[in-house]
C-alpha atoms as a PDB file:
ATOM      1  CA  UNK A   1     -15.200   1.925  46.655  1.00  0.00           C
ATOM      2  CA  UNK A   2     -15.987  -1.927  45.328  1.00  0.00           C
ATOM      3  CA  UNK A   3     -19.262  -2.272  43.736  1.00  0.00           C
ATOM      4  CA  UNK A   4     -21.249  -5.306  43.932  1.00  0.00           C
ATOM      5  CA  UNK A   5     -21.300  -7.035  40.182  1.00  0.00           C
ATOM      6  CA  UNK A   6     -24.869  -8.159  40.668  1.00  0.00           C
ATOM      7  CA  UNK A   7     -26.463  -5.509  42.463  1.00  0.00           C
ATOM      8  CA  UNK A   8     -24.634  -2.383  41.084  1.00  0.00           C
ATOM      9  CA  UNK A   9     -24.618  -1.246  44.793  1.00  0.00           C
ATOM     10  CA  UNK A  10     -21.662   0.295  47.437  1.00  0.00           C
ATOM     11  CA  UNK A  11     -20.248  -3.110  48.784  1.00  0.00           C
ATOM     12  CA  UNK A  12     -16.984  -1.860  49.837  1.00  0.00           C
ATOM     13  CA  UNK A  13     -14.570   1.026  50.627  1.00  0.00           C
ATOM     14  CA  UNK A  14     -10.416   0.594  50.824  1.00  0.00           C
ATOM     15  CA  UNK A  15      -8.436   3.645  51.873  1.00  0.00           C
ATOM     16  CA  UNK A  16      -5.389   3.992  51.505  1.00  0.00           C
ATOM     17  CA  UNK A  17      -4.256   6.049  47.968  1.00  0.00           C
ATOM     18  CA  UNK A  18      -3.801  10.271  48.598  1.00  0.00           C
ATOM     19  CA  UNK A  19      -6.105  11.405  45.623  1.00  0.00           C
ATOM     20  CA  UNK A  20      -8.104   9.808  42.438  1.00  0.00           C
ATOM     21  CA  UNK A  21      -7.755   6.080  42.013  1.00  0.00           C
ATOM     22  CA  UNK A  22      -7.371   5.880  38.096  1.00  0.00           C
ATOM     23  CA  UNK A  23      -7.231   2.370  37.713  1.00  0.00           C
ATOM     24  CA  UNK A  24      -8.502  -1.424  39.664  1.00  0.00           C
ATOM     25  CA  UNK A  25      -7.871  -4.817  38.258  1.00  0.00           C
ATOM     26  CA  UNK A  26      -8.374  -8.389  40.201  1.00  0.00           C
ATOM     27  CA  UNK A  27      -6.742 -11.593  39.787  1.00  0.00           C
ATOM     28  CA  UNK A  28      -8.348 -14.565  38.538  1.00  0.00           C
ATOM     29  CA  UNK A  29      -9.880 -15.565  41.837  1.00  0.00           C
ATOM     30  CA  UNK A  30     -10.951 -12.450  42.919  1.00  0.00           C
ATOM     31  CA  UNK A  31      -9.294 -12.916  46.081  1.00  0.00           C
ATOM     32  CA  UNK A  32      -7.168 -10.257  45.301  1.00  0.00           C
ATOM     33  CA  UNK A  33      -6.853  -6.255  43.368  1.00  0.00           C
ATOM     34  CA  UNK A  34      -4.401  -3.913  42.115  1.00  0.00           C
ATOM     35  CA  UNK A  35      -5.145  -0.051  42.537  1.00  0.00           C
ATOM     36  CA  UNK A  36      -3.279   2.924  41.072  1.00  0.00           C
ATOM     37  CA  UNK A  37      -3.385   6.549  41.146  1.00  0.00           C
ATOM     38  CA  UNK A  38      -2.406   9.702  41.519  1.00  0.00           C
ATOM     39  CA  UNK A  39      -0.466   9.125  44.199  1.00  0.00           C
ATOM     40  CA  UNK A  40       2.451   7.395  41.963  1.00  0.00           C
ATOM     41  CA  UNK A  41       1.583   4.247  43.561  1.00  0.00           C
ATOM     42  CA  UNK A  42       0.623   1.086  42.765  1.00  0.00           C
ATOM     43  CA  UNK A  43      -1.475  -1.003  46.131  1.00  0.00           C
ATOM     44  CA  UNK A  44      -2.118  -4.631  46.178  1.00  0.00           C
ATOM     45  CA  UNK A  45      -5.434  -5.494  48.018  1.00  0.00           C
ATOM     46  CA  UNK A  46      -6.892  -8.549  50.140  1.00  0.00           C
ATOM     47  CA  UNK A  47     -10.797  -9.077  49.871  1.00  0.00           C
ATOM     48  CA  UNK A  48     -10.699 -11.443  52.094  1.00  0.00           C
ATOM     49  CA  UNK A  49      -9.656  -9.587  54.823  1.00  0.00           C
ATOM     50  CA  UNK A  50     -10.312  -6.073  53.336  1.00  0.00           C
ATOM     51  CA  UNK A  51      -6.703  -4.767  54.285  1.00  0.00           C
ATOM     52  CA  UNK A  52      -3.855  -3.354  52.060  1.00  0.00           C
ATOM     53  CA  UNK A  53      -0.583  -6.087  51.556  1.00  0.00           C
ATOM     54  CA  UNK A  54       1.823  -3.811  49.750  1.00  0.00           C
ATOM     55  CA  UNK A  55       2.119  -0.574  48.408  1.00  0.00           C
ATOM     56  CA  UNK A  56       3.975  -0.532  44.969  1.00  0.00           C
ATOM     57  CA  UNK A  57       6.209   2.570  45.059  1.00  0.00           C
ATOM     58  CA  UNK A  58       8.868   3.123  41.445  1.00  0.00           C
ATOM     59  CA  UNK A  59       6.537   5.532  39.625  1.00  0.00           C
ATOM     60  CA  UNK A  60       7.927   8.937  39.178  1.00  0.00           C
ATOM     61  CA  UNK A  61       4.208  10.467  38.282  1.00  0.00           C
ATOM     62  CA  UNK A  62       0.418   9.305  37.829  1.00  0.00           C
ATOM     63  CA  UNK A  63      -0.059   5.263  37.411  1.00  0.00           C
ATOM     64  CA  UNK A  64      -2.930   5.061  35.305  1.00  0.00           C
ATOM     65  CA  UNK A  65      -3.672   1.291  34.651  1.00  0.00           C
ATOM     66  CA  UNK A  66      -2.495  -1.492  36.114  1.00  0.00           C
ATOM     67  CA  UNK A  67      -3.315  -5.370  34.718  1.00  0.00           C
ATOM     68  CA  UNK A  68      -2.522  -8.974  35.835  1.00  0.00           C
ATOM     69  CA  UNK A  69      -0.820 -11.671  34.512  1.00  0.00           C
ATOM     70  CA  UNK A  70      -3.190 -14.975  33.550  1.00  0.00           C
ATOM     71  CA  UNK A  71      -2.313 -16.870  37.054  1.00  0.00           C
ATOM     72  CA  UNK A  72      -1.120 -14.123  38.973  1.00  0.00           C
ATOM     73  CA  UNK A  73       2.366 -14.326  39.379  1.00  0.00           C
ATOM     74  CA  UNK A  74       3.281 -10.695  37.849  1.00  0.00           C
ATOM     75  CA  UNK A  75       1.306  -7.651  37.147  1.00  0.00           C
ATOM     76  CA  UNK A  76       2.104  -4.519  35.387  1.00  0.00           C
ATOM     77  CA  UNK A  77       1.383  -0.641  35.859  1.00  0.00           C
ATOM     78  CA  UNK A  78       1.792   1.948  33.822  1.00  0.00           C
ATOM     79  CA  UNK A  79       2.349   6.027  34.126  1.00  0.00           C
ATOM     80  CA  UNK A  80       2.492   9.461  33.171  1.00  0.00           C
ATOM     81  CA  UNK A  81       6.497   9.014  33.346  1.00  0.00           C
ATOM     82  CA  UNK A  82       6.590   6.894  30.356  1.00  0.00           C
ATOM     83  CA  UNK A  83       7.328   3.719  31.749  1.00  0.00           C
ATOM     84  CA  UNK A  84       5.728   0.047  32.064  1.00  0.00           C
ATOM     85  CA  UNK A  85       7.009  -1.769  35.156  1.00  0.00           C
ATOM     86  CA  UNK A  86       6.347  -5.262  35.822  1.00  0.00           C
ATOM     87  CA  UNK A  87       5.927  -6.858  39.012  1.00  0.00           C
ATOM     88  CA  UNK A  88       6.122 -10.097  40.940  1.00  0.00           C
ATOM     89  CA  UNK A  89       3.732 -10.995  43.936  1.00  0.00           C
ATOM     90  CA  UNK A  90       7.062 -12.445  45.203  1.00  0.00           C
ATOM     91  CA  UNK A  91       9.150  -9.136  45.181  1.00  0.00           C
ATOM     92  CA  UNK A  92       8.317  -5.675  46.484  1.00  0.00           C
ATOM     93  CA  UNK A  93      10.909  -3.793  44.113  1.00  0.00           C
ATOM     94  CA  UNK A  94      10.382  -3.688  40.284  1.00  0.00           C
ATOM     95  CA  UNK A  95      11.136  -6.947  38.511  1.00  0.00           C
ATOM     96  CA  UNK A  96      11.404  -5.294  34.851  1.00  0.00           C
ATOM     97  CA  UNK A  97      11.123  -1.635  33.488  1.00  0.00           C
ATOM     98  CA  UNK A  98      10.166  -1.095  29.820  1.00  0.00           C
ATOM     99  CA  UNK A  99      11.124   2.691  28.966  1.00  0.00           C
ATOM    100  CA  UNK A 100      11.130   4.330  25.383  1.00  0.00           C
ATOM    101  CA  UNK A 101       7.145   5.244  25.321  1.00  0.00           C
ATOM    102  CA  UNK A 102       6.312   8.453  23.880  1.00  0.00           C
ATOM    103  CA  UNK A 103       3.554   9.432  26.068  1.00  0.00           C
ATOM    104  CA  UNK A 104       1.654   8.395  29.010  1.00  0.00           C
ATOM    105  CA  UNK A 105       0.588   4.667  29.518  1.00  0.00           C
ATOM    106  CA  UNK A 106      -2.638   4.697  29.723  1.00  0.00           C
ATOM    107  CA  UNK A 107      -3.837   1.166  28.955  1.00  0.00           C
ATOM    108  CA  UNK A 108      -2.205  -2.177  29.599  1.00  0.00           C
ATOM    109  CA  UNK A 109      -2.859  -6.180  28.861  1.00  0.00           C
ATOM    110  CA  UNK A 110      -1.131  -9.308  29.831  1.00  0.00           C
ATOM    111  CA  UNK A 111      -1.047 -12.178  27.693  1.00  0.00           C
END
C-alpha cells in the first residue's frame, strides 16, 4: 500500500510479495521503489505505470531493508542470511555480495 505524503491517505496498492513487506525505498525521482520481504525477495516497482519490472531473487531468508544509491544506478538489500548484496538497474543477478555479518541486516545506507 503507497500512502499519499500530503494527505496521509491509501493512494496505492502493488501486489506482488507472498507475506509482510519489511522494507520500501524510492529513487531520487520517485519514478521508481524497491520492496522487500519475507518472501526472500527483493521487487523493483514502476509508479508510473503501477506494474512490477523485476523481482530480485539471491536471498536465502527475510530481506529486511533495502536502500538506493544517490542517482540510481545500484541499490542494496539486506537479510536474515547475513549478507548485503548490491545491485545494478542494469543486471538482474547480484553485482556484489558482502558476507561476514554477525546477525541479520536490518538497516542499510548508500553514500
Amino acid at each position: 500500500m503507497i500512502m499519499d505524503e500530503r494527505t496521509g491517505t491509501q493512494s496505492l496498492t502493488l501486489y506482488g510479495h507472498i507475506g509482510p513487506v519489511y522494507d520500501v525505498s524510492s529513487n531520487y525521482n520517485k519514478s521508481l521503489i524497491l520492496s522487500c520481504g519475507n518472501d526472500c525477495t527483493a521487487r523493483l516497482w514502476s509508479l508510473q505505470t503501477h506494474t512490477q519490472l523485476v523481482s530480485y531473487r539471491a536471498h536465502e531468508h527475510t530481506v529486511w531493508c533495502c536502500a538506493w544509491s544517490p542517482l540510481g544506478h545500484y541499490f542494496a538489500t539486506g537479510s536474515a542470511d547475513r549478507l548485503v548484496i548490491l545491485w545494478s538497474m542494469q543486471h538482474i543477478a547480484p553485482v556484489r555480495l558482502f558476507s561476514g555479518h554477525l546477525g541479520d541486516i536490518t538497516s542499510l545506507c548508500i553514500h
